[in-house]
PDB file of N, CA and C in Angstrom:
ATOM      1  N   UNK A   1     -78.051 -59.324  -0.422  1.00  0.00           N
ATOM      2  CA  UNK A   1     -79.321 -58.772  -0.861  1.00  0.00           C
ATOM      3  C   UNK A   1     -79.766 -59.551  -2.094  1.00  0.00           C
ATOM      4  N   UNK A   2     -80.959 -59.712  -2.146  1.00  0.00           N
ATOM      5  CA  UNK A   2     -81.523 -60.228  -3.468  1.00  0.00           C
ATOM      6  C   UNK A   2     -82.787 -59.744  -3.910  1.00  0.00           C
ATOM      7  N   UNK A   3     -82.775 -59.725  -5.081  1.00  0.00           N
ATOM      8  CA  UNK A   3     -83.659 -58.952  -6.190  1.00  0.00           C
ATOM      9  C   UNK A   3     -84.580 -60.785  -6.809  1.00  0.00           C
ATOM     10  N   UNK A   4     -85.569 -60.516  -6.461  1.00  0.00           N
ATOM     11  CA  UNK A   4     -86.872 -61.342  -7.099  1.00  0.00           C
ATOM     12  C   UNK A   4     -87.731 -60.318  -7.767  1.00  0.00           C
ATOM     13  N   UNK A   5     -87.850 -60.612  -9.104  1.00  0.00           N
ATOM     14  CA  UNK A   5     -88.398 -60.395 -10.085  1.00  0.00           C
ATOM     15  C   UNK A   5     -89.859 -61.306 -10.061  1.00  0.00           C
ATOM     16  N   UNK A   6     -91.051 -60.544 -10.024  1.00  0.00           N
ATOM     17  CA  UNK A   6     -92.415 -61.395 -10.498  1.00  0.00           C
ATOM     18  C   UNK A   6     -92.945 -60.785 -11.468  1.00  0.00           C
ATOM     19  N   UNK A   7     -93.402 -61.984 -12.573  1.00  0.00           N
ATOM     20  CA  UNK A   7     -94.219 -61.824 -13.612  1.00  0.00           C
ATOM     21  C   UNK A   7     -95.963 -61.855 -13.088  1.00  0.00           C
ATOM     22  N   UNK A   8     -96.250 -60.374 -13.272  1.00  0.00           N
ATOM     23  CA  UNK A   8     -98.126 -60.664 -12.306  1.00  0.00           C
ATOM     24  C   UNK A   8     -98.976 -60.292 -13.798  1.00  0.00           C
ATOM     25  N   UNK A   9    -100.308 -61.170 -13.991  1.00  0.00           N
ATOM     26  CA  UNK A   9    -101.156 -60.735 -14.655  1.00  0.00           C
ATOM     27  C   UNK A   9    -102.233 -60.251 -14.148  1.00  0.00           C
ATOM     28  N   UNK A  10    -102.534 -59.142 -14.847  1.00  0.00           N
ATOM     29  CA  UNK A  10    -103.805 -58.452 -14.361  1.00  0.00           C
ATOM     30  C   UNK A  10    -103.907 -57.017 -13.794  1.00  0.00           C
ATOM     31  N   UNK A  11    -102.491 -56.558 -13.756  1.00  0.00           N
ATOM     32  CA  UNK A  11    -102.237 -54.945 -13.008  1.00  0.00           C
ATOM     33  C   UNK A  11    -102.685 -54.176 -14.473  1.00  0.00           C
ATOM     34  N   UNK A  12    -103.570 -53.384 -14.489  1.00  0.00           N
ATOM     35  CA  UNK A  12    -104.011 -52.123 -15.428  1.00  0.00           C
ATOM     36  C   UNK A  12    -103.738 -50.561 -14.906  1.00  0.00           C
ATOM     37  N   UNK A  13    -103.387 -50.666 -13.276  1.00  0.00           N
ATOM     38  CA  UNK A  13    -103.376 -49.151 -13.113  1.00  0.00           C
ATOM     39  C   UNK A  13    -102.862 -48.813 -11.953  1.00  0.00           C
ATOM     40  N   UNK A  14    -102.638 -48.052 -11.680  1.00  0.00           N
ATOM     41  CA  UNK A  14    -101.149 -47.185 -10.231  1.00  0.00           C
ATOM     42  C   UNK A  14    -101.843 -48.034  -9.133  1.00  0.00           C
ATOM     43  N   UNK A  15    -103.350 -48.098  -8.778  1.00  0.00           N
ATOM     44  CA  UNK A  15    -104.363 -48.711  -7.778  1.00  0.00           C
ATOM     45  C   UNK A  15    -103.910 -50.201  -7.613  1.00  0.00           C
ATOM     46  N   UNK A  16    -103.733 -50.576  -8.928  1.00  0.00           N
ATOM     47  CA  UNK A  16    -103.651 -52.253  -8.875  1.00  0.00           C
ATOM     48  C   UNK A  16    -102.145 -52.653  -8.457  1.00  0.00           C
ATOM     49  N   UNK A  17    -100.330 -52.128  -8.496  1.00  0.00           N
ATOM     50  CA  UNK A  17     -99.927 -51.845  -8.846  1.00  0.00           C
ATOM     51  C   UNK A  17     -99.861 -51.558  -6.867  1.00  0.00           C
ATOM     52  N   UNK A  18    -100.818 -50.562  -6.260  1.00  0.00           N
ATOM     53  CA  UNK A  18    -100.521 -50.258  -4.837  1.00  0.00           C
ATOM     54  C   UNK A  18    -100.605 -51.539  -3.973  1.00  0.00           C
ATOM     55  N   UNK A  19    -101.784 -52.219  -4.773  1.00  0.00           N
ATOM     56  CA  UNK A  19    -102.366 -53.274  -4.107  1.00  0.00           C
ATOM     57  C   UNK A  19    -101.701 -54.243  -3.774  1.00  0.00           C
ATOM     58  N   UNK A  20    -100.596 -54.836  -5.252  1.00  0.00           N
ATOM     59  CA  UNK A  20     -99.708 -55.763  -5.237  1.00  0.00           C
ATOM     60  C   UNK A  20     -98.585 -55.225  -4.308  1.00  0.00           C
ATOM     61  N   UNK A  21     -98.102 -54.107  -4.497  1.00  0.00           N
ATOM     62  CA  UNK A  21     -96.960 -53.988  -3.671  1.00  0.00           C
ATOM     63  C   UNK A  21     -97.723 -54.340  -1.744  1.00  0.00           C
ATOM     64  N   UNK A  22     -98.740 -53.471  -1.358  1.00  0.00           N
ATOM     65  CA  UNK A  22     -99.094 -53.716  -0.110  1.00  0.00           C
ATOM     66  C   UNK A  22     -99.276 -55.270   0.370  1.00  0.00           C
ATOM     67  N   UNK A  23     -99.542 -55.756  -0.334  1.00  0.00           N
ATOM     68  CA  UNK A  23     -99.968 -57.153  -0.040  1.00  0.00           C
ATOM     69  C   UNK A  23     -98.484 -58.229   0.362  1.00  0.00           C
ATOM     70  N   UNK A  24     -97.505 -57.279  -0.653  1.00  0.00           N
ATOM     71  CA  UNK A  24     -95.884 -58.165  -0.695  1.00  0.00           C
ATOM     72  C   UNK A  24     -95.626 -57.498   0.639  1.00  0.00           C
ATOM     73  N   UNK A  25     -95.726 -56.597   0.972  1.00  0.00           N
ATOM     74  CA  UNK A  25     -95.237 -55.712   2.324  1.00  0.00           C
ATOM     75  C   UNK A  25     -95.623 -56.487   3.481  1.00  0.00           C
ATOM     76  N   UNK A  26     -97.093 -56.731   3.232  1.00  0.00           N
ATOM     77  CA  UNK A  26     -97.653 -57.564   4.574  1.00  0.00           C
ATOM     78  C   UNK A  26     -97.290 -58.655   4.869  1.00  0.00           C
ATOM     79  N   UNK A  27     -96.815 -59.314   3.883  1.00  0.00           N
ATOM     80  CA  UNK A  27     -96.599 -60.573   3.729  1.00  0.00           C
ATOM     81  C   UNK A  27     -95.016 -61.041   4.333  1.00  0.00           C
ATOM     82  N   UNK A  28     -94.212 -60.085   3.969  1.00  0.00           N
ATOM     83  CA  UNK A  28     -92.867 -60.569   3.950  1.00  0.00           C
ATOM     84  C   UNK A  28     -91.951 -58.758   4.348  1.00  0.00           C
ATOM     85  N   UNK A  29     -91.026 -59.379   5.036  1.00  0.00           N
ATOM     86  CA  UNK A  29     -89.906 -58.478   5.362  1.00  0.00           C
ATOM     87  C   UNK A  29     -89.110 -58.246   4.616  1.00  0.00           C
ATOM     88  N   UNK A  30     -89.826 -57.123   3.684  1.00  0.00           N
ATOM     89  CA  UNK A  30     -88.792 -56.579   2.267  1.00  0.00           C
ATOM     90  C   UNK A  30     -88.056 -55.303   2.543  1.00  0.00           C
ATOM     91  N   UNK A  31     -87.028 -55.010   2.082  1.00  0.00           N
ATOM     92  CA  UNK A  31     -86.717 -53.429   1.850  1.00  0.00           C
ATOM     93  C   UNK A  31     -87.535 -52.875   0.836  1.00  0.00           C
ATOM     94  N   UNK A  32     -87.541 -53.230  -0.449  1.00  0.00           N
ATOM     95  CA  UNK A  32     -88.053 -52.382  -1.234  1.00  0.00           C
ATOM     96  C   UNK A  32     -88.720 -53.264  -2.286  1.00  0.00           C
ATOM     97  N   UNK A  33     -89.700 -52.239  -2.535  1.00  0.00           N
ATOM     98  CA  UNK A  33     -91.391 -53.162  -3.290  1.00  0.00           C
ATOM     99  C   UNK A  33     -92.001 -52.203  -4.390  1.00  0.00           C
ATOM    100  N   UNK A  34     -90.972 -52.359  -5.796  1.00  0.00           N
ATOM    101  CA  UNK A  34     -92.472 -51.329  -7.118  1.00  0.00           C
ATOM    102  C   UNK A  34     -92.887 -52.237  -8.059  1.00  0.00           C
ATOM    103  N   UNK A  35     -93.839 -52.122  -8.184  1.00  0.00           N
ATOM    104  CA  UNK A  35     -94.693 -52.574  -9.269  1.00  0.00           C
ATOM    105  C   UNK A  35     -94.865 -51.735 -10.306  1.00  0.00           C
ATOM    106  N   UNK A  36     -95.098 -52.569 -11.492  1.00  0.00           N
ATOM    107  CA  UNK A  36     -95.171 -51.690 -13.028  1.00  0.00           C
ATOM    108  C   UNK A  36     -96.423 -52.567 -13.703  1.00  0.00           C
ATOM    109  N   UNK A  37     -97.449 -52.024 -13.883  1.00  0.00           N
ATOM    110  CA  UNK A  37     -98.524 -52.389 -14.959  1.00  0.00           C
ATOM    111  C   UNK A  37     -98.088 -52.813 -15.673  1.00  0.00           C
ATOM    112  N   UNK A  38     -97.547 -51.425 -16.426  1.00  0.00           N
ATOM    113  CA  UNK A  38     -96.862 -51.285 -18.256  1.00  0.00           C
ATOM    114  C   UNK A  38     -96.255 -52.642 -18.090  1.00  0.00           C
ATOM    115  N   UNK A  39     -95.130 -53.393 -17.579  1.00  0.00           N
ATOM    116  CA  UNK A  39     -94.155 -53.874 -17.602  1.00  0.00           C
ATOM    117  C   UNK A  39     -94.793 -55.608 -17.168  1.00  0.00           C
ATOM    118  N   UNK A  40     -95.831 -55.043 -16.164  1.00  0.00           N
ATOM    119  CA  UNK A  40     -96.328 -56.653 -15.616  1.00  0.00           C
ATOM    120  C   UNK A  40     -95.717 -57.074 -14.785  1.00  0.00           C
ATOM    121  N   UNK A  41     -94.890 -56.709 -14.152  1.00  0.00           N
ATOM    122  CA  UNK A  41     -94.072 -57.391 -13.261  1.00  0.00           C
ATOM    123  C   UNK A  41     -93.569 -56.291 -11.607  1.00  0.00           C
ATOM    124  N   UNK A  42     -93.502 -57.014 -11.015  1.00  0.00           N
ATOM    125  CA  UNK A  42     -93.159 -56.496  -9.537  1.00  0.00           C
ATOM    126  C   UNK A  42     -91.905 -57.143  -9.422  1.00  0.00           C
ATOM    127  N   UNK A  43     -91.065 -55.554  -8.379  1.00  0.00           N
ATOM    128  CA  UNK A  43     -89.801 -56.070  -8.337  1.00  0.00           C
ATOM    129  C   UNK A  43     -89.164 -55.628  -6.947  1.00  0.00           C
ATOM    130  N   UNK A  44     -88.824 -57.216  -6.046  1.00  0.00           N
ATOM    131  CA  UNK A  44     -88.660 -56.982  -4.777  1.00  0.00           C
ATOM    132  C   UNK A  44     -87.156 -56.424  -4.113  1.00  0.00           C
ATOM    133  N   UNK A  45     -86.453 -56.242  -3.505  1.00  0.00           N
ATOM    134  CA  UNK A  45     -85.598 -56.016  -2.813  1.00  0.00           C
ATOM    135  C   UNK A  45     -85.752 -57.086  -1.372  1.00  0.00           C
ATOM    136  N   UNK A  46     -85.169 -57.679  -0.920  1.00  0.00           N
ATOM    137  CA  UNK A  46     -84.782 -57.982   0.104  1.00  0.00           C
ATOM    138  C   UNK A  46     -83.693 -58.945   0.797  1.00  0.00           C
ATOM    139  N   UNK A  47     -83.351 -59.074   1.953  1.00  0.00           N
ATOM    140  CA  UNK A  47     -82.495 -59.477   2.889  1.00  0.00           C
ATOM    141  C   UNK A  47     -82.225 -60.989   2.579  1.00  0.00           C
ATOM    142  N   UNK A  48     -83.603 -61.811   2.977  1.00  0.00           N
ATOM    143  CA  UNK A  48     -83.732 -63.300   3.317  1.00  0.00           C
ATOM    144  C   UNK A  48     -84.329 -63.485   1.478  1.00  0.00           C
ATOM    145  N   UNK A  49     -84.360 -65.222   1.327  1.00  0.00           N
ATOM    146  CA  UNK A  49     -84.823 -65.521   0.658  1.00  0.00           C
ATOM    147  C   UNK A  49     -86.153 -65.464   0.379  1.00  0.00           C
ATOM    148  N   UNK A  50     -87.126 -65.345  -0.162  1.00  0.00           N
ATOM    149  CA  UNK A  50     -89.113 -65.495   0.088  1.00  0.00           C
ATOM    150  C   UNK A  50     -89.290 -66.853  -1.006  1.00  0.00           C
ATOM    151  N   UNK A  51     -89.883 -67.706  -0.111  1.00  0.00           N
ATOM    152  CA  UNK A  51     -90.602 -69.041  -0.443  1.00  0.00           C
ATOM    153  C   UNK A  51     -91.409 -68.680  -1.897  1.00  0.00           C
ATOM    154  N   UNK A  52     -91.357 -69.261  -3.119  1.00  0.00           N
ATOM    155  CA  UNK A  52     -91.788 -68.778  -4.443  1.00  0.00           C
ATOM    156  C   UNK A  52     -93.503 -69.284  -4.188  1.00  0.00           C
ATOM    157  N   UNK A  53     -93.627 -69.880  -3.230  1.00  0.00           N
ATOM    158  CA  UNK A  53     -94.906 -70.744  -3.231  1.00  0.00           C
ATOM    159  C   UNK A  53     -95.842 -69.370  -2.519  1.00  0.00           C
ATOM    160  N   UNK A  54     -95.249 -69.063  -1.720  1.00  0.00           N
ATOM    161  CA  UNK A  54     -95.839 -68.295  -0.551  1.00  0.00           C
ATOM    162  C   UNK A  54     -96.007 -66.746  -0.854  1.00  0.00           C
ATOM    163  N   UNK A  55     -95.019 -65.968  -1.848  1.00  0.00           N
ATOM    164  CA  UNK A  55     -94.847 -65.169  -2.396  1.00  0.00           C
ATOM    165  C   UNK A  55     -96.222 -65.277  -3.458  1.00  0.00           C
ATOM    166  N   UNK A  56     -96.259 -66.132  -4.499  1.00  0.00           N
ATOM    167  CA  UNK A  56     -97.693 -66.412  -4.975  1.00  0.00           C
ATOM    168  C   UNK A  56     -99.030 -66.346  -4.542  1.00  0.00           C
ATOM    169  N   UNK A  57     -98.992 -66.544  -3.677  1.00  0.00           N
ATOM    170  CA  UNK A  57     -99.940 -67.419  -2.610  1.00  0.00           C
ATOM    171  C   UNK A  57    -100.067 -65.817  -2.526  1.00  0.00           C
ATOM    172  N   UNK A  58     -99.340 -64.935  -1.593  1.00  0.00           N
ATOM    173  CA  UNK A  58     -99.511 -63.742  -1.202  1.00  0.00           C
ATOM    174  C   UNK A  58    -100.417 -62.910  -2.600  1.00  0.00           C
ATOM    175  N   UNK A  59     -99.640 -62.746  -3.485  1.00  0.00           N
ATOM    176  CA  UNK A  59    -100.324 -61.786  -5.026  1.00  0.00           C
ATOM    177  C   UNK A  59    -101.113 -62.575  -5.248  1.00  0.00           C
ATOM    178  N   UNK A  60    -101.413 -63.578  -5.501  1.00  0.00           N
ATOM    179  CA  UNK A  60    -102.645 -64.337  -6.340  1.00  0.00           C
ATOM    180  C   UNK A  60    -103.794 -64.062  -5.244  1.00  0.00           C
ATOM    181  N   UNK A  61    -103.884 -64.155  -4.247  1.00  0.00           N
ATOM    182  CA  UNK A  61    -105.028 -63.909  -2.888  1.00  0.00           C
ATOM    183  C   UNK A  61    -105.772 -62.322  -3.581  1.00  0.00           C
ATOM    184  N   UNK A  62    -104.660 -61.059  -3.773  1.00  0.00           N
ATOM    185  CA  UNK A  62    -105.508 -59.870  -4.807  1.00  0.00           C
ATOM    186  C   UNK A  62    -106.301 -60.002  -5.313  1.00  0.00           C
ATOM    187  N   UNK A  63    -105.873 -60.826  -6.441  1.00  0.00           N
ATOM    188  CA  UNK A  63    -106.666 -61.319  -7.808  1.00  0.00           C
ATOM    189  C   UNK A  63    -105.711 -61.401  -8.762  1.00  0.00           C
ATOM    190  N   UNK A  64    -105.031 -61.022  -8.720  1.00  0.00           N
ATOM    191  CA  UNK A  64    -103.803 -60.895  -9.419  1.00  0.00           C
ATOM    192  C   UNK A  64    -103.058 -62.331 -10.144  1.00  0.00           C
ATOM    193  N   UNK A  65    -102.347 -62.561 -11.114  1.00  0.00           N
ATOM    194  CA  UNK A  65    -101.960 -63.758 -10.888  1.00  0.00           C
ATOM    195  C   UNK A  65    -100.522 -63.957 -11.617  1.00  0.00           C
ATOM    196  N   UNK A  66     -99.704 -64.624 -10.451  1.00  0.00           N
ATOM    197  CA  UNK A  66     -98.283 -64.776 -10.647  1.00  0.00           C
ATOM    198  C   UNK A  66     -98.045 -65.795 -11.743  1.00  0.00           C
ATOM    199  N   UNK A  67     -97.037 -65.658 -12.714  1.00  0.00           N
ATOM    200  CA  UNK A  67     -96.977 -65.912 -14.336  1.00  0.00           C
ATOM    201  C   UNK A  67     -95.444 -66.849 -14.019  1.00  0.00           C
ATOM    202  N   UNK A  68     -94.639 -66.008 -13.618  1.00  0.00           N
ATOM    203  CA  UNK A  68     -93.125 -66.536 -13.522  1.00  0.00           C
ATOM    204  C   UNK A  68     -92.569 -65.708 -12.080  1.00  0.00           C
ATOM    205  N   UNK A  69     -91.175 -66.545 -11.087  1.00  0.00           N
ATOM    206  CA  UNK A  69     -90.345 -65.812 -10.034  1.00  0.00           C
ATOM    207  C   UNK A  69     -89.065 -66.013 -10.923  1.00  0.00           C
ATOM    208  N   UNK A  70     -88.144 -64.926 -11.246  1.00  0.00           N
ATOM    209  CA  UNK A  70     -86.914 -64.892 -11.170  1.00  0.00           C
ATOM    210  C   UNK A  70     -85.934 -64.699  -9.792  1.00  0.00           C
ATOM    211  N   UNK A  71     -85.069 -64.808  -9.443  1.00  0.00           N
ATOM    212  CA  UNK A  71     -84.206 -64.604  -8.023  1.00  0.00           C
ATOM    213  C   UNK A  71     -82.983 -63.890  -8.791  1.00  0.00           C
ATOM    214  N   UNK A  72     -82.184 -63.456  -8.465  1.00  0.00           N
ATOM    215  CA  UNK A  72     -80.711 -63.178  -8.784  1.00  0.00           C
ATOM    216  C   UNK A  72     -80.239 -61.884  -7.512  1.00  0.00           C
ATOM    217  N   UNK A  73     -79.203 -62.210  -7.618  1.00  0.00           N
ATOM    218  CA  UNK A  73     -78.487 -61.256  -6.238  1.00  0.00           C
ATOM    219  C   UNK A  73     -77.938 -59.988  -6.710  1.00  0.00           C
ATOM    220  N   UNK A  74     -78.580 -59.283  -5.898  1.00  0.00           N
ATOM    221  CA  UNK A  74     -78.579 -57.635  -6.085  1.00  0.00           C
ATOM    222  C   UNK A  74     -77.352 -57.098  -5.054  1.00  0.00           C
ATOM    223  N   UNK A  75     -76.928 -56.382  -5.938  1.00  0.00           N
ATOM    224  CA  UNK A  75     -75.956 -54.888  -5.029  1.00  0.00           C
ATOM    225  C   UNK A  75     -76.102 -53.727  -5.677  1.00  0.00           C
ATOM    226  N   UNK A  76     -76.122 -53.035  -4.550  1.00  0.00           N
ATOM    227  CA  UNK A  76     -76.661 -51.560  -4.345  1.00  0.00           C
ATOM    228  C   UNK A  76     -75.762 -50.673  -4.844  1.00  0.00           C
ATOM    229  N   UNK A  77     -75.686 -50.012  -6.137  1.00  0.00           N
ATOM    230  CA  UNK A  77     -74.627 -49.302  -6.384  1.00  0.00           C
ATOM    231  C   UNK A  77     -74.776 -48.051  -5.858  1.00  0.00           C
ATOM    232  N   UNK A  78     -73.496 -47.848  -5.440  1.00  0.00           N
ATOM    233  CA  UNK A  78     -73.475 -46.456  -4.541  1.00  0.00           C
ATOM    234  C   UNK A  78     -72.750 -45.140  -5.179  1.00  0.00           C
ATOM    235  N   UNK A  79     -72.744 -44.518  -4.547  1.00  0.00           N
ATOM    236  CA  UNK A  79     -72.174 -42.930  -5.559  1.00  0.00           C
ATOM    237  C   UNK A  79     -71.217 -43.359  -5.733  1.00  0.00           C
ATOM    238  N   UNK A  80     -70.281 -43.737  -5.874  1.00  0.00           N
ATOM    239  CA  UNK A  80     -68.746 -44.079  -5.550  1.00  0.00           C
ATOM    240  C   UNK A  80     -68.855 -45.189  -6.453  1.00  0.00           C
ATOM    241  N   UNK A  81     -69.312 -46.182  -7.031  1.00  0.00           N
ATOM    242  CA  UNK A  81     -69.605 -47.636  -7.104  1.00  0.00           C
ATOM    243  C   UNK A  81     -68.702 -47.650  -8.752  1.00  0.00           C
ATOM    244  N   UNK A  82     -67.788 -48.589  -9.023  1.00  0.00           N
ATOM    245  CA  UNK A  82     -67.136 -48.652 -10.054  1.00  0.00           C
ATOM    246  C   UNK A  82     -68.113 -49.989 -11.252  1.00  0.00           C
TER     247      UNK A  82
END
């Protein structure tokens, strides 16, 4: 699993924020997709790698506009998880 981190400019509100996440949804086969105004940044969950070009390409098409991609590999801590 891997966790991509995007830096987006331009989210002000829960609306903007729906928009970015729907747009990552359409775009690409994620598990899991929230966005934060406050924070500026959207934060993906998924399986496969996503092309940093294409991932852009996807949020910037909003209006939105991608700043920085981080990648790093995610695990799911579970009830049990030490």
């Amino acid at each position: 699993m891997l966790k991509i981190t995007v830096q987006v400019d331009g989210m002000m509100c829960g609306m903007c924020e729906a928009h970015v996440n729907d747009a990552v949804r359409k775009a690409f086969p994620v598990k899991k997709v929230t966005s934060s105004h406050s924070k500026g940044q959207t934060v993906i969950l998924t399986e496969n790698d996503i092309d940093e070009g294409a991932l852009s390409a996807a949020i910037n098409a909003t209006g939105y506009a991608v700043n920085a991609v981080s990648k790093e590999p995610y695990e799911k801590k579970g009830l049990f998880h030490r």
